[in-house]
Protein backbone atom coordinates (compact mmCIF):
# COMPACT_ATOMS: atom_id res chain seq x y z
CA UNK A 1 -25.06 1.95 -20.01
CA UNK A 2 -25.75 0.07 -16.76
CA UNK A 3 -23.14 -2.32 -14.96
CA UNK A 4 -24.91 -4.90 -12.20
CA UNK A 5 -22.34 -7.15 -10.81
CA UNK A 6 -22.82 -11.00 -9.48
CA UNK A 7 -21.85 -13.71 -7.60
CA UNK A 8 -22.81 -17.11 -9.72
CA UNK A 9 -20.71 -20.18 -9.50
CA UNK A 10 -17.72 -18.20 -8.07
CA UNK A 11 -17.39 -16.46 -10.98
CA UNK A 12 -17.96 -12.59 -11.00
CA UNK A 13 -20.05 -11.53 -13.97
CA UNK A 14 -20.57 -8.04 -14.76
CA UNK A 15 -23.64 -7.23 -16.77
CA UNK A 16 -23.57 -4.36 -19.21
CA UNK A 17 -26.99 -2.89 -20.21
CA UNK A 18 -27.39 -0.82 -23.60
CA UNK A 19 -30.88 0.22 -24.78
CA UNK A 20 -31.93 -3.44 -25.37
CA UNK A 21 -28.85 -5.19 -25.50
CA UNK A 22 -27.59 -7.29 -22.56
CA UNK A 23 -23.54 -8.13 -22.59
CA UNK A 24 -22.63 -10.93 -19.16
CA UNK A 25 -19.16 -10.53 -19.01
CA UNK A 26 -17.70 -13.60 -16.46
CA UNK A 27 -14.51 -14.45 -14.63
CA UNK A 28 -13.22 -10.66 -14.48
CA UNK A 29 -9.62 -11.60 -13.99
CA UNK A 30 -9.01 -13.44 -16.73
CA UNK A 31 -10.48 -10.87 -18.72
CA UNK A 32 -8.54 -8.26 -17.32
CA UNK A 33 -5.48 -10.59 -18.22
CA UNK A 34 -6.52 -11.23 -22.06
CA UNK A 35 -6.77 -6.88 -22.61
CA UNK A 36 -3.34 -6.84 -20.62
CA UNK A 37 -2.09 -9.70 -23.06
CA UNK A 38 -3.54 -8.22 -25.85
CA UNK A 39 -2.46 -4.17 -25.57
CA UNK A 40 1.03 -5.64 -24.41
CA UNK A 41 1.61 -6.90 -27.86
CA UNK A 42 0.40 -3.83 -30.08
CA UNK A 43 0.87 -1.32 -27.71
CA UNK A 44 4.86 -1.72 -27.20
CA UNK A 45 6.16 -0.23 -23.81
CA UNK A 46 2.61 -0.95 -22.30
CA UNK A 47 3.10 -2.20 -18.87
CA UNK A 48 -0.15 -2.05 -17.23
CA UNK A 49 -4.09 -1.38 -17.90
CA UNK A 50 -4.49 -0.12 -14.61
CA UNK A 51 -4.12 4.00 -14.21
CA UNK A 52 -1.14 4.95 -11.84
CA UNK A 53 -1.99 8.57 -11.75
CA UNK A 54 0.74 9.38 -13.85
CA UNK A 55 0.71 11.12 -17.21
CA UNK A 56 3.92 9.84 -18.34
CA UNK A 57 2.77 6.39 -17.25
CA UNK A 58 -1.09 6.61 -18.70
CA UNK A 59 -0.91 8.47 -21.41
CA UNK A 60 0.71 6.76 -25.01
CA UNK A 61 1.12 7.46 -28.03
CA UNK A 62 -0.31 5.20 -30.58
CA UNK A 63 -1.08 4.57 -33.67
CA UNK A 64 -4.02 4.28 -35.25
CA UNK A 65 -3.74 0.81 -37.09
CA UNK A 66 -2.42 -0.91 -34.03
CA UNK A 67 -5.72 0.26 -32.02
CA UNK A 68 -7.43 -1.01 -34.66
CA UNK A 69 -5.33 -4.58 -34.99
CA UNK A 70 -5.85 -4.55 -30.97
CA UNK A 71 -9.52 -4.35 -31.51
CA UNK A 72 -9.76 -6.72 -34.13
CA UNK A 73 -7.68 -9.70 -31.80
CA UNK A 74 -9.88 -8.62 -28.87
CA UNK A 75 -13.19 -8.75 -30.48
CA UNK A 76 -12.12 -12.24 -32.04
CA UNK A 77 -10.98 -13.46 -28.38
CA UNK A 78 -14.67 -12.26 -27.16
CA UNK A 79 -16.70 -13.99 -30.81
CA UNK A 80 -14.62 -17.61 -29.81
CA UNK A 81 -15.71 -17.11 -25.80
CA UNK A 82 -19.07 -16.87 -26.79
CA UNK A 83 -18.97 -19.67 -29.08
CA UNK A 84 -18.05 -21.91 -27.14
């Protein structure tokens, strides 16, 4: 996987590279906020995304069907951004 980040519109987009596949991934922020918003709700006690060095404060336990519900609501936020 390759990551090239640019400036377009004053947007950042990040662009992912797999094999053939090509992901653009704009406006980093408010994607950073949606995976906040979304592990918030099935990840109870989750502050923060970002690592604080911490094991007590990065590592959680969780279970298995609310990774997968997380998943699900974060791969239908990304399906409705890219129909639009």
């Amino acid at each position: 996987m390759v990551a090239d980040q640019s400036e377009s519109d004053g947007a950042t987009e990040m662009q992912l590279t797999t094999g053939s596949l090509i992901m653009t991934r704009p406006n980093q922020t408010a994607t950073d906020t949606l995976l906040t918003d979304i592990a918030q709700r099935h990840f109870h006690g989750l502050e923060t995304l970002e690592t604080r060095n911490r094991d007590a404060l990065d590592f959680h336990d969780v279970a298995v069907w609310a990774i997968r519900h997380a998943l699900e609501e974060a791969y239908a936020a990304g399906l409705a951004a890219a129909t639009k």
